[in-house]
PDB file of N, CA and C in Angstrom:
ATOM      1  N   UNK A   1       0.957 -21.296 -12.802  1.00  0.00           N
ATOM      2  CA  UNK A   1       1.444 -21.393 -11.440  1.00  0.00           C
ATOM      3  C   UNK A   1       1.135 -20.093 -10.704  1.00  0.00           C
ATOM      4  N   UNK A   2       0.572 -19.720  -9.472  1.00  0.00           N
ATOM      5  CA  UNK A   2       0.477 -19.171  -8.857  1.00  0.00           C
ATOM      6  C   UNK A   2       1.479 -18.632  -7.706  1.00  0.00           C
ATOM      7  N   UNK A   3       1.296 -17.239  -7.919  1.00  0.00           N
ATOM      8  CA  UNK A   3       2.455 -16.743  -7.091  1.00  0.00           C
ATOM      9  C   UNK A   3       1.751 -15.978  -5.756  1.00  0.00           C
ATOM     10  N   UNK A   4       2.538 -15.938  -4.756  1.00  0.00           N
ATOM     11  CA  UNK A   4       1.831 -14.729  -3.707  1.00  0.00           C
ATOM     12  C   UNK A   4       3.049 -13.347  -3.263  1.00  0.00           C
ATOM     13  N   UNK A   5       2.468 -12.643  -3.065  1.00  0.00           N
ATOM     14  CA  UNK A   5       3.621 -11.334  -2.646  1.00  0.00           C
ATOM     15  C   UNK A   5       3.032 -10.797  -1.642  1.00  0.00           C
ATOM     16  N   UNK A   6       3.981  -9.752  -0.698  1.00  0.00           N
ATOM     17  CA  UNK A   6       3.426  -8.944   0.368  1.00  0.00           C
ATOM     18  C   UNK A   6       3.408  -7.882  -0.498  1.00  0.00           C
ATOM     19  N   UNK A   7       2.547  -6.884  -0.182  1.00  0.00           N
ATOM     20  CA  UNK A   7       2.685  -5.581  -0.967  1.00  0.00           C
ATOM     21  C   UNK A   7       2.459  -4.778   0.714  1.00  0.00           C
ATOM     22  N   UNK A   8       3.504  -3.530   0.822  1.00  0.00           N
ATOM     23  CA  UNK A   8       3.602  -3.501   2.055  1.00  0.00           C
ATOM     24  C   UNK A   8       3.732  -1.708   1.660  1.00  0.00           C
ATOM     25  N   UNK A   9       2.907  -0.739   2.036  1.00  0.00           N
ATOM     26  CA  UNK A   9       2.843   0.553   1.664  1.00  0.00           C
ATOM     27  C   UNK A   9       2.625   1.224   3.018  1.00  0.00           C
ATOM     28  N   UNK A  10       3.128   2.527   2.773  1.00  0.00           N
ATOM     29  CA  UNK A  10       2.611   3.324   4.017  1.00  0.00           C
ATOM     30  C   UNK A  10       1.813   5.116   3.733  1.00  0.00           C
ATOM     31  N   UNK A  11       0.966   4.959   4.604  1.00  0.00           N
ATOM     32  CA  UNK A  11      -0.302   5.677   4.682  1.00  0.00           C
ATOM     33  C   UNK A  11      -0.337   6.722   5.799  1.00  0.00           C
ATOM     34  N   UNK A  12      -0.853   8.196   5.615  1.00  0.00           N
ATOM     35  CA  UNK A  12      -1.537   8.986   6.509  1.00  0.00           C
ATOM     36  C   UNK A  12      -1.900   8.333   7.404  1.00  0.00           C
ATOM     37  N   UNK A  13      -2.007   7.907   8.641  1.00  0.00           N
ATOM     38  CA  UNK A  13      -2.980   7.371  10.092  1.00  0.00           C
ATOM     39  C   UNK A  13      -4.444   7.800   9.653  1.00  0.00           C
ATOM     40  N   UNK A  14      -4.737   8.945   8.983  1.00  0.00           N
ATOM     41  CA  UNK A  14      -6.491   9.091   8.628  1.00  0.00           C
ATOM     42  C   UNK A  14      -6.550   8.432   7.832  1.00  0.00           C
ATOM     43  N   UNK A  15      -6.246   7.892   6.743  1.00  0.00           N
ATOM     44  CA  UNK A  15      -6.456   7.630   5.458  1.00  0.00           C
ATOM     45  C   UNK A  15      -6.740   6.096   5.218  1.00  0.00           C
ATOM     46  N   UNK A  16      -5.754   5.522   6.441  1.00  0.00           N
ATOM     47  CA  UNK A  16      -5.364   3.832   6.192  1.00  0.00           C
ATOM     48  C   UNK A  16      -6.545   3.043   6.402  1.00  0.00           C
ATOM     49  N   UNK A  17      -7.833   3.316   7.048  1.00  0.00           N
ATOM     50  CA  UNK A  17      -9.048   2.498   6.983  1.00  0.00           C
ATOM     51  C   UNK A  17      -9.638   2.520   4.909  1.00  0.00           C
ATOM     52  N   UNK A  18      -9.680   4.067   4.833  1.00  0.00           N
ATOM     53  CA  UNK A  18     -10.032   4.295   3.521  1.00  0.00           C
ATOM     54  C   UNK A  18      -9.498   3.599   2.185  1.00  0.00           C
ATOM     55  N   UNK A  19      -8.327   3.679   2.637  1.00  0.00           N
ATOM     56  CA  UNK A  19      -7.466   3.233   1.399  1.00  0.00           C
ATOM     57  C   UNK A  19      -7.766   1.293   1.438  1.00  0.00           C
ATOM     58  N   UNK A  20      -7.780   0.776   2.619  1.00  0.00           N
ATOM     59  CA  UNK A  20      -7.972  -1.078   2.408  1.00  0.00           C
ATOM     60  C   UNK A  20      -9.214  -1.124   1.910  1.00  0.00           C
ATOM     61  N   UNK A  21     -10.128  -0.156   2.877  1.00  0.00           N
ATOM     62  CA  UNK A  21     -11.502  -0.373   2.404  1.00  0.00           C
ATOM     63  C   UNK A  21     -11.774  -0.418   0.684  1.00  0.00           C
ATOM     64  N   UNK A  22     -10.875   0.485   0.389  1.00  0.00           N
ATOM     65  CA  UNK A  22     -11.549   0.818  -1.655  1.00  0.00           C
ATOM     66  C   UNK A  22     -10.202  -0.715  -1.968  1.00  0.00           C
ATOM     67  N   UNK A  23      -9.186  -0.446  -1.356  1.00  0.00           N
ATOM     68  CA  UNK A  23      -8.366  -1.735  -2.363  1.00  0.00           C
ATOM     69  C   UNK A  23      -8.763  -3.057  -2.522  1.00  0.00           C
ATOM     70  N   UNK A  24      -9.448  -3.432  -1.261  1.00  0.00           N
ATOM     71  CA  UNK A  24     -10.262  -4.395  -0.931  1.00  0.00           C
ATOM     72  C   UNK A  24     -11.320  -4.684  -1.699  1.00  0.00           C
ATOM     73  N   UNK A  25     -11.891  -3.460  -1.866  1.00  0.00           N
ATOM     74  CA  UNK A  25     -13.711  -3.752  -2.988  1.00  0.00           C
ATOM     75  C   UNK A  25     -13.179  -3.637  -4.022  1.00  0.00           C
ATOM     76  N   UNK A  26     -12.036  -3.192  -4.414  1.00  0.00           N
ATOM     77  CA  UNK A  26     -11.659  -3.508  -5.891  1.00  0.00           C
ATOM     78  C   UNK A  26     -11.013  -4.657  -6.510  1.00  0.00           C
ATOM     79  N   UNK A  27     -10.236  -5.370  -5.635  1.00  0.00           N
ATOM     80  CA  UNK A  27      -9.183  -6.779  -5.917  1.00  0.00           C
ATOM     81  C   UNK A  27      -9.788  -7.633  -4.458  1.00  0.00           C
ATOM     82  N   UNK A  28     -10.870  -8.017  -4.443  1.00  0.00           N
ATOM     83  CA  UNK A  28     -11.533  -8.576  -3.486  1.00  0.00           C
ATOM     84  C   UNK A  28     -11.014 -10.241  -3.168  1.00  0.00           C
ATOM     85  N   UNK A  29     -10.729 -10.442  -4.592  1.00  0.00           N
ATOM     86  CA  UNK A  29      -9.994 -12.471  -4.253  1.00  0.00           C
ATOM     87  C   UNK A  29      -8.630 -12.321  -4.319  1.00  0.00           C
ATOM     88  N   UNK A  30      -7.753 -10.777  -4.772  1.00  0.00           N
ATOM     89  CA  UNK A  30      -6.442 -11.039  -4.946  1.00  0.00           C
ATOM     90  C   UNK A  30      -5.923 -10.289  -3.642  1.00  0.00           C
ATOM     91  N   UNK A  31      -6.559  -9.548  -2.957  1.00  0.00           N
ATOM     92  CA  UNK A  31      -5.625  -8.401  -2.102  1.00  0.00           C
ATOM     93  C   UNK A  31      -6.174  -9.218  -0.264  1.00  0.00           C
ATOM     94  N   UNK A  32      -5.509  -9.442   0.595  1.00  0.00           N
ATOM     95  CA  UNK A  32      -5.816  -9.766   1.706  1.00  0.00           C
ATOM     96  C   UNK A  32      -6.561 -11.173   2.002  1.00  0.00           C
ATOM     97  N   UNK A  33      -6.356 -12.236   0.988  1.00  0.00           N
ATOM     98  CA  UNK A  33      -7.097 -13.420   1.328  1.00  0.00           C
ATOM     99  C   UNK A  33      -6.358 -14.263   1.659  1.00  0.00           C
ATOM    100  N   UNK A  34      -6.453 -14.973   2.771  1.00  0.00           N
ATOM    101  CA  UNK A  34      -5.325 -16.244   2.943  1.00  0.00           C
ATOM    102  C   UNK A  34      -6.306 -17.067   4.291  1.00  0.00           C
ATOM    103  N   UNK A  35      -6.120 -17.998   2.938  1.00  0.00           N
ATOM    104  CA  UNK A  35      -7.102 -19.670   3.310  1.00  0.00           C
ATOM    105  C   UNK A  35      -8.470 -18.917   3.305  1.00  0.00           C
ATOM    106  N   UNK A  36      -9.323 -19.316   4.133  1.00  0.00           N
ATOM    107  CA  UNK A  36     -10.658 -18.675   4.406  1.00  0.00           C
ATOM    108  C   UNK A  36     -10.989 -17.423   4.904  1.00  0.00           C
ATOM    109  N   UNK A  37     -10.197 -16.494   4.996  1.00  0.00           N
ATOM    110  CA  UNK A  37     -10.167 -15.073   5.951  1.00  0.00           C
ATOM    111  C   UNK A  37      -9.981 -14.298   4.490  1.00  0.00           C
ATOM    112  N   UNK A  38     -10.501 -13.074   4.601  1.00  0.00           N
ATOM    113  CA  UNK A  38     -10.342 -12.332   3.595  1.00  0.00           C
ATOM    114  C   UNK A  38     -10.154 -10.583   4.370  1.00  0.00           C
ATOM    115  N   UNK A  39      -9.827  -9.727   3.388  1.00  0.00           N
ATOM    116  CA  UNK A  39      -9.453  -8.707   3.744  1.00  0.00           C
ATOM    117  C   UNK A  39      -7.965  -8.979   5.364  1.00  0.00           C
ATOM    118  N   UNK A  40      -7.319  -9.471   5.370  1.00  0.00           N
ATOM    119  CA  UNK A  40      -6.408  -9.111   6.216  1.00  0.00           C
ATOM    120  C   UNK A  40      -5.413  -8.191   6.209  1.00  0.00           C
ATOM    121  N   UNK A  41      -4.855  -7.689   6.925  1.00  0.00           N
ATOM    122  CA  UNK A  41      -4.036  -6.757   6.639  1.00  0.00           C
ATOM    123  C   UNK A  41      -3.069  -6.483   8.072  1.00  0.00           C
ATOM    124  N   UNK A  42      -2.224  -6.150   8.342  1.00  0.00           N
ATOM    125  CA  UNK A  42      -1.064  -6.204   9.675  1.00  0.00           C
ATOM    126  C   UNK A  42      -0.861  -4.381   9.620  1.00  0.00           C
ATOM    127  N   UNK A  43      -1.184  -3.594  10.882  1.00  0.00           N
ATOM    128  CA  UNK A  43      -0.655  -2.345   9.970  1.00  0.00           C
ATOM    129  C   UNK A  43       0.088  -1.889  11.842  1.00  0.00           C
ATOM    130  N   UNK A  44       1.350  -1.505  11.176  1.00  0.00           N
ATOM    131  CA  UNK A  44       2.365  -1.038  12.308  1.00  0.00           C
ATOM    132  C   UNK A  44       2.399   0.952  12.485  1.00  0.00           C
ATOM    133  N   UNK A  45       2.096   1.895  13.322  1.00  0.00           N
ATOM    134  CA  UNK A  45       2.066   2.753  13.356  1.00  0.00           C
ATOM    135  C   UNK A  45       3.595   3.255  13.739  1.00  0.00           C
ATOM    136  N   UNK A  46       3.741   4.565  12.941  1.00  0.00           N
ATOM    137  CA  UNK A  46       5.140   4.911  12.923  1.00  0.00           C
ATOM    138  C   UNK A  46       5.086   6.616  12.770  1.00  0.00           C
ATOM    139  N   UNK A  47       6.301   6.785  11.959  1.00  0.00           N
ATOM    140  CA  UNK A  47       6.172   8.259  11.585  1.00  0.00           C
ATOM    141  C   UNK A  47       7.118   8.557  10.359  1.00  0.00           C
ATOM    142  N   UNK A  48       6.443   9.002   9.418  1.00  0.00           N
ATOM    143  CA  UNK A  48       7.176   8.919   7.424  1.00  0.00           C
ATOM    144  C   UNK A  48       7.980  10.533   7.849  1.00  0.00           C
ATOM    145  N   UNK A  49       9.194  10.760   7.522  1.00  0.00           N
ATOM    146  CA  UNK A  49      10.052  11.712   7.049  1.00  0.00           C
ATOM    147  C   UNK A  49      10.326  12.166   5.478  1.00  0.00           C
ATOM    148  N   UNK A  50       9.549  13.255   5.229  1.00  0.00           N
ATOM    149  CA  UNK A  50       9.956  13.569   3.975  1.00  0.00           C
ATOM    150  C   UNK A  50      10.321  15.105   3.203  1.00  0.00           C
ATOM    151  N   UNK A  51      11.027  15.747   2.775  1.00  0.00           N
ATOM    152  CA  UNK A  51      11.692  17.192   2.819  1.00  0.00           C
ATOM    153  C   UNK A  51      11.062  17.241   1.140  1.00  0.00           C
ATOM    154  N   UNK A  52       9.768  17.489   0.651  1.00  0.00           N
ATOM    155  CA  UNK A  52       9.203  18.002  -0.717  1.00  0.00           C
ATOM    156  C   UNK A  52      10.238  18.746  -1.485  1.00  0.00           C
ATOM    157  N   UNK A  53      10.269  18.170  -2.984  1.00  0.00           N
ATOM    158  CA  UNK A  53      11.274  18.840  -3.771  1.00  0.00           C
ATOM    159  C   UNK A  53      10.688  20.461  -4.109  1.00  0.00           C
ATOM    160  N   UNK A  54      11.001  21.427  -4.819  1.00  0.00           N
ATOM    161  CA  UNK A  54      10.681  22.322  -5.301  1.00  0.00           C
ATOM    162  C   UNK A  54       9.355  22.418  -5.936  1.00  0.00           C
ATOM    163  N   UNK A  55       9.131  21.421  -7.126  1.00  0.00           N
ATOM    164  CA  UNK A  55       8.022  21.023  -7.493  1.00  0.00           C
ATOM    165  C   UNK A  55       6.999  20.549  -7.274  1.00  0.00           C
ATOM    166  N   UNK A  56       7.252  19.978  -5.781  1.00  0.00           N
ATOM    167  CA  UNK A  56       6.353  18.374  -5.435  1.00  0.00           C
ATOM    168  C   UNK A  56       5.397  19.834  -4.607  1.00  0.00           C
ATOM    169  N   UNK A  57       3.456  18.525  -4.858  1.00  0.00           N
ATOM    170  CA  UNK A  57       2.701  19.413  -4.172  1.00  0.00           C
ATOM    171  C   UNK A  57       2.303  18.527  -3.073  1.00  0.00           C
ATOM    172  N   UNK A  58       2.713  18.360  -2.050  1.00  0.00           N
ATOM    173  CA  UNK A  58       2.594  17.418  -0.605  1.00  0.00           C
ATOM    174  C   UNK A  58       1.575  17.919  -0.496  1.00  0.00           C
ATOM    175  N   UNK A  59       0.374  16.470   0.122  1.00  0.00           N
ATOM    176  CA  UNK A  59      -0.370  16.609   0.980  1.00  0.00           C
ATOM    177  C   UNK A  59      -0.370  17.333   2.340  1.00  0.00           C
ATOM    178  N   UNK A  60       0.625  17.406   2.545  1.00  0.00           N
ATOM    179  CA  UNK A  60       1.087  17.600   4.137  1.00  0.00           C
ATOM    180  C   UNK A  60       2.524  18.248   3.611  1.00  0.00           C
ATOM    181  N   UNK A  61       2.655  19.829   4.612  1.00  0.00           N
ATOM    182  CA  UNK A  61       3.975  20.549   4.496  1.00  0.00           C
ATOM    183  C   UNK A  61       4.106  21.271   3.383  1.00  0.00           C
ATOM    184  N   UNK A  62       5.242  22.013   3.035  1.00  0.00           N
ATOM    185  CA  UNK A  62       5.681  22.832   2.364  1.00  0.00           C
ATOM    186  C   UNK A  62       7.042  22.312   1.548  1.00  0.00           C
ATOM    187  N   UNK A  63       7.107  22.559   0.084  1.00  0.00           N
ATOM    188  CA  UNK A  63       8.594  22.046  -0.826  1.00  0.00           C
ATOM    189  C   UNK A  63       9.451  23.126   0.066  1.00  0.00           C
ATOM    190  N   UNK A  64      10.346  21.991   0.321  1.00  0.00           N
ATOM    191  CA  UNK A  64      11.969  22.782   1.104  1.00  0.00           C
ATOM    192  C   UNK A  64      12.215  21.973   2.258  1.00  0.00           C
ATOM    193  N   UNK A  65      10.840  22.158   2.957  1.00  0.00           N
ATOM    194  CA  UNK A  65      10.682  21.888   4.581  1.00  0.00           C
ATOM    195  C   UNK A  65      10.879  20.468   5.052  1.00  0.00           C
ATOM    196  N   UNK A  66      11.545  20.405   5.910  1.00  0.00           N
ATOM    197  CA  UNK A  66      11.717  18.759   6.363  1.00  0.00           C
ATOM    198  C   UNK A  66       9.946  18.824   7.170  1.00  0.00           C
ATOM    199  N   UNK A  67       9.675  17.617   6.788  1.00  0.00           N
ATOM    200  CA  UNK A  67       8.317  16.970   7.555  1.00  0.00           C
ATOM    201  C   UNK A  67       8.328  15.859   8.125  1.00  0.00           C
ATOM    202  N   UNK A  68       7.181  15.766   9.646  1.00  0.00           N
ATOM    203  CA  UNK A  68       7.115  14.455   9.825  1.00  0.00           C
ATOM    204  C   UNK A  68       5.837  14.144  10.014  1.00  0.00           C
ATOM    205  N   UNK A  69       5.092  13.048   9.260  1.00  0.00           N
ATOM    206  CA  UNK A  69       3.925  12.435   9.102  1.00  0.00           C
ATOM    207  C   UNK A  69       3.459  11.261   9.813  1.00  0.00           C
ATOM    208  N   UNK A  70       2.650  11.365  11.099  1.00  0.00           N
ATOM    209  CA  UNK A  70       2.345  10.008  12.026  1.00  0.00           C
ATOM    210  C   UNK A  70       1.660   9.188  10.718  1.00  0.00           C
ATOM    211  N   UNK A  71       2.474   8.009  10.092  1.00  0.00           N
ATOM    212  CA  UNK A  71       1.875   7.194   9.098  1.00  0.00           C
ATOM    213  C   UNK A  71       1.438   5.581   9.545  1.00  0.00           C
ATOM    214  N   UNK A  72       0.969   4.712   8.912  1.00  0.00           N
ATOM    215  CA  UNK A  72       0.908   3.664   9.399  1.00  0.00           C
ATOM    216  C   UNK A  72       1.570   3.036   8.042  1.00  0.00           C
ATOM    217  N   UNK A  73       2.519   1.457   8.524  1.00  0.00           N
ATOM    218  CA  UNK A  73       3.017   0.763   7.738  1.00  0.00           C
ATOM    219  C   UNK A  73       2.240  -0.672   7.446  1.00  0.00           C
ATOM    220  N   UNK A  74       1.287  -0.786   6.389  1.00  0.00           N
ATOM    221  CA  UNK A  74       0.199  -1.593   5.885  1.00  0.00           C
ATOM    222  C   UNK A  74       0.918  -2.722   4.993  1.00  0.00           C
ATOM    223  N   UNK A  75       0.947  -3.756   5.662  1.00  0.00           N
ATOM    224  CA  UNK A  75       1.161  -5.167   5.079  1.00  0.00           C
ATOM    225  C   UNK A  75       0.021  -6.428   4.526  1.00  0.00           C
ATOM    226  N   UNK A  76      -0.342  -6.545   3.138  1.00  0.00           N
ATOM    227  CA  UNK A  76      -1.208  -7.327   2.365  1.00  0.00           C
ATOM    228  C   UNK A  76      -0.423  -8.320   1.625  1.00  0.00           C
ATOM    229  N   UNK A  77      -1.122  -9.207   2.114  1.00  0.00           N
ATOM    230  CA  UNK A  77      -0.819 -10.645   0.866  1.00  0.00           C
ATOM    231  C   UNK A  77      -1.608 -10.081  -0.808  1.00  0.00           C
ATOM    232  N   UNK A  78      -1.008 -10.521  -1.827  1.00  0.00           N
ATOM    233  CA  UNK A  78      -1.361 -10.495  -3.298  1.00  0.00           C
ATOM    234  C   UNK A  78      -1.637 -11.523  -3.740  1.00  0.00           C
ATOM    235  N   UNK A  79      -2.365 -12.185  -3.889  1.00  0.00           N
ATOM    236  CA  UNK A  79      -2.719 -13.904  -4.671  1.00  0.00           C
ATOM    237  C   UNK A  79      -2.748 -13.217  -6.066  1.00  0.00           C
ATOM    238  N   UNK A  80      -1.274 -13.295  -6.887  1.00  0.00           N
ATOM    239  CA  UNK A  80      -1.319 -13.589  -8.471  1.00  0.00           C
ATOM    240  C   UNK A  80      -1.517 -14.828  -9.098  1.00  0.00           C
ATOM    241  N   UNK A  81      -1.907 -14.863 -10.177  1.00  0.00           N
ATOM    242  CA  UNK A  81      -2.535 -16.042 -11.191  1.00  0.00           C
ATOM    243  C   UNK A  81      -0.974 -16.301 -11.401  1.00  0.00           C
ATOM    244  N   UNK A  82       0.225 -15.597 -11.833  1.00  0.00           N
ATOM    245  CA  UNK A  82       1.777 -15.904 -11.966  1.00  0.00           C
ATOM    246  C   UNK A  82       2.193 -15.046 -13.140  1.00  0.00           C
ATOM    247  N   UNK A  83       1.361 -14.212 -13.581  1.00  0.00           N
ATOM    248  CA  UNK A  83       2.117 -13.307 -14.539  1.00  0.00           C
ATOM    249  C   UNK A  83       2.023 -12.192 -13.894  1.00  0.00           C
ATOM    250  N   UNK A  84       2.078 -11.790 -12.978  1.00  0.00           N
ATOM    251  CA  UNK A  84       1.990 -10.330 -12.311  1.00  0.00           C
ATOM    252  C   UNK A  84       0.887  -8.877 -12.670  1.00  0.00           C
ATOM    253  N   UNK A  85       0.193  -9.628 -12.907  1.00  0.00           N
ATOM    254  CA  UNK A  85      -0.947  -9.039 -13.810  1.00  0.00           C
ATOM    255  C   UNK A  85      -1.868  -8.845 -12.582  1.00  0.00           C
ATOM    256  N   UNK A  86      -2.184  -9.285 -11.734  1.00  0.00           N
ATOM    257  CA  UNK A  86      -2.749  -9.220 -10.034  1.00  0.00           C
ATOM    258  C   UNK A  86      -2.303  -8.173  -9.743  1.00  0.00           C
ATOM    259  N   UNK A  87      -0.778  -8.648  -9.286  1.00  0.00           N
ATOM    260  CA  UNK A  87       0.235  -7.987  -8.809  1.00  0.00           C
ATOM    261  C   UNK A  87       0.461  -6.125  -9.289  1.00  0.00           C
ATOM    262  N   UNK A  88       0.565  -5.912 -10.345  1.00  0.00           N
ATOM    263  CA  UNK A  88       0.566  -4.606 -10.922  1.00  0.00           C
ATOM    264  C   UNK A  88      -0.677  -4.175 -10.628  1.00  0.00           C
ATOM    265  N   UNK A  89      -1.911  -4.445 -11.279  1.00  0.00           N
ATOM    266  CA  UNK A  89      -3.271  -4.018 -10.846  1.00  0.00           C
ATOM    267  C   UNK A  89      -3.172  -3.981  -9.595  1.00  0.00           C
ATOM    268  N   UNK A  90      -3.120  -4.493  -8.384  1.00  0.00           N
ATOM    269  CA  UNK A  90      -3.175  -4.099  -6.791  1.00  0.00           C
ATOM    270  C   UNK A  90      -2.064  -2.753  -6.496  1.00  0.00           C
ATOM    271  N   UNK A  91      -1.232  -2.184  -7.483  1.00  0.00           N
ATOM    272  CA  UNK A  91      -0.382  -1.697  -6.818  1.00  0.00           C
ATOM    273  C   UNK A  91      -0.531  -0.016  -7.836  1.00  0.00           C
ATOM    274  N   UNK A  92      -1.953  -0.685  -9.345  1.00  0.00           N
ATOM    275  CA  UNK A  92      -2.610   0.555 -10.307  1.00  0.00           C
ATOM    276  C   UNK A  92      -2.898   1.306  -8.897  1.00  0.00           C
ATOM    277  N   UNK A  93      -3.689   0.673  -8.460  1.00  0.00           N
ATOM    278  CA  UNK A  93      -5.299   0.603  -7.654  1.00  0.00           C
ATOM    279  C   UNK A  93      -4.701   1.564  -5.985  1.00  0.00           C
ATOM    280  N   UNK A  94      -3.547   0.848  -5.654  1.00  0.00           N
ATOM    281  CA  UNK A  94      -3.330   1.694  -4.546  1.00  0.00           C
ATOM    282  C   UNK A  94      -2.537   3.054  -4.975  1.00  0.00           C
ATOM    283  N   UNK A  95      -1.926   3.236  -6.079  1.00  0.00           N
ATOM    284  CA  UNK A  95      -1.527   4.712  -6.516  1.00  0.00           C
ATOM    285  C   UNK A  95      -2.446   5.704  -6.781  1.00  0.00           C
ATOM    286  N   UNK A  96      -4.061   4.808  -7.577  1.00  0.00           N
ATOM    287  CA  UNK A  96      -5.180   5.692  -7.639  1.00  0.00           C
ATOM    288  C   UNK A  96      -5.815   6.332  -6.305  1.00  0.00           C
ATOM    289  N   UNK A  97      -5.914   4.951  -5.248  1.00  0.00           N
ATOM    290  CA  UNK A  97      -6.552   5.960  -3.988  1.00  0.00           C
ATOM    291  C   UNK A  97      -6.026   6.109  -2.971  1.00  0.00           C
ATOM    292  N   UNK A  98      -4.590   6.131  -3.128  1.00  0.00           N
ATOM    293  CA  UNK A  98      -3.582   6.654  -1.868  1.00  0.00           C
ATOM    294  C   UNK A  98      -3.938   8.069  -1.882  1.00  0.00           C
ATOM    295  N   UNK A  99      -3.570   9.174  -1.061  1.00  0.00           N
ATOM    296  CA  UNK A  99      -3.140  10.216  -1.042  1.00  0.00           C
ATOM    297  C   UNK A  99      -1.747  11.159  -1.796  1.00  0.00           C
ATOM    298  N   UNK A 100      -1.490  10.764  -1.210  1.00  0.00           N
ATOM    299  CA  UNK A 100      -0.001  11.236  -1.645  1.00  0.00           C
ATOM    300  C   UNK A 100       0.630  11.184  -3.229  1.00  0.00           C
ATOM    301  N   UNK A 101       1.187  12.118  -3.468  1.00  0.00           N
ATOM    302  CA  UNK A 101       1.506  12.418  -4.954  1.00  0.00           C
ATOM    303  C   UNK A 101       2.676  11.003  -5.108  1.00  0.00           C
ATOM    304  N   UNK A 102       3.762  11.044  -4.420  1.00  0.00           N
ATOM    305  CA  UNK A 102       4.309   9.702  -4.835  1.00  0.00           C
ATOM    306  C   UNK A 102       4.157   8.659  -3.385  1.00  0.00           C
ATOM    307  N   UNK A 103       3.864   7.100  -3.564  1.00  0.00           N
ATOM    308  CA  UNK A 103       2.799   6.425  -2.950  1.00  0.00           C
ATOM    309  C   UNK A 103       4.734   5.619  -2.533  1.00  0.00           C
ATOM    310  N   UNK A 104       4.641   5.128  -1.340  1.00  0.00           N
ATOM    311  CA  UNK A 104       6.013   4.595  -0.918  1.00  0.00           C
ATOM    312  C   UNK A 104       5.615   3.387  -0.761  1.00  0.00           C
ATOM    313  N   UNK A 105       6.061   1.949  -1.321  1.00  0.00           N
ATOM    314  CA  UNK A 105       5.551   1.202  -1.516  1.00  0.00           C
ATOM    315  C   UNK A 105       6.616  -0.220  -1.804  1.00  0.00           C
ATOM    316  N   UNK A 106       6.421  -1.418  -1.016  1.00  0.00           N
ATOM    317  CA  UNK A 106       7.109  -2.243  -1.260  1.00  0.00           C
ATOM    318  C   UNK A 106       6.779  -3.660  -1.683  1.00  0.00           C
ATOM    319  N   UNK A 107       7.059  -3.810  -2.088  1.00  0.00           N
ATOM    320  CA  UNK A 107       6.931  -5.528  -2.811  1.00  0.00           C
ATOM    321  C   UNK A 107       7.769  -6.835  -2.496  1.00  0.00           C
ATOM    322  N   UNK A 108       7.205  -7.681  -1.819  1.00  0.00           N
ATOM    323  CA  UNK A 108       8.617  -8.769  -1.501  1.00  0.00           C
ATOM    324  C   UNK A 108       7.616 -10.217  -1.777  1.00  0.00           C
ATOM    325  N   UNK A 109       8.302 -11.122  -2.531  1.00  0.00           N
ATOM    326  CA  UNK A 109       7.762 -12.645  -3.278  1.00  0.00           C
ATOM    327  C   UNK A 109       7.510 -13.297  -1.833  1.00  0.00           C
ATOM    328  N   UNK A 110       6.347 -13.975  -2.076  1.00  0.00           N
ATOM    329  CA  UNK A 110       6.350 -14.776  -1.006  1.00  0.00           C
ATOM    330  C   UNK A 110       6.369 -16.357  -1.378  1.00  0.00           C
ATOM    331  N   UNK A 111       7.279 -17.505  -0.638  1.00  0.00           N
ATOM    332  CA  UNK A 111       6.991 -18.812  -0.770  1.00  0.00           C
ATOM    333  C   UNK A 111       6.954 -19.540  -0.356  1.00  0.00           C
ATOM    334  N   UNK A 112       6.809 -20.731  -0.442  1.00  0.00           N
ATOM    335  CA  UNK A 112       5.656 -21.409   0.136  1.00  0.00           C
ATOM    336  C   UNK A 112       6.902 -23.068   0.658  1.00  0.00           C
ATOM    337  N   UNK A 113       6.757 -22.810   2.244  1.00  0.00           N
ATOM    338  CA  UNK A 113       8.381 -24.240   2.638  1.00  0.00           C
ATOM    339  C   UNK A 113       7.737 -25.008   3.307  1.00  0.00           C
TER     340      UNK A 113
END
């Protein structure tokens, strides 16, 4: 049985062409296809708040410092086969070529009425 999910992450404003472009050539039938359209994607521009721990090495800012990052909020359909095996691989794949040391990232089931 086949499942679908939104996988819904947010991105640098430079970065967000880069990052669909590689997730896309890598999960090409599972990431952004619905019916005959492929690569889709919905992306809402905003701004990410984040204060780096001691340790953390931010792309952007200094550990201590409150930051604010003009990001965009990127919404993709996932076509899994139903063991989440899609699903995890689309979400390997965007931790490998995001930016950011930890990748903010959401997951919600999608179904079908």
């Amino acid at each position: 049985m086949s499942l679908r999910f939104k996988l819904v992450f947010f991105a640098p404003k430079p970065h967000t062409a880069e990052i669909l472009s590689m997730l896309f050539k890598q999960c090409p039938n599972v990431l952004g296809k619905i019916g005959q359209y492929e690569e889709c994607a919905f992306i809402t521009p905003g701004v990410g708040q984040f204060r780096p721990g001691s340790g953390a090495q931010p792309l952007t800012g200094q550990p201590g410092k409150l930051e604010h990052v003009d990001e965009d909020r990127v919404e993709i359909v996932v076509n899994d086969l139903g063991d989440k095996v899609q699903l995890r691989d689309a979400i390997s794949h965007l931790k490998e070529v995001h930016p950011y040391e930890e990748v903010a990232y959401d997951v919600y089931r999608l179904e079908d009425v």
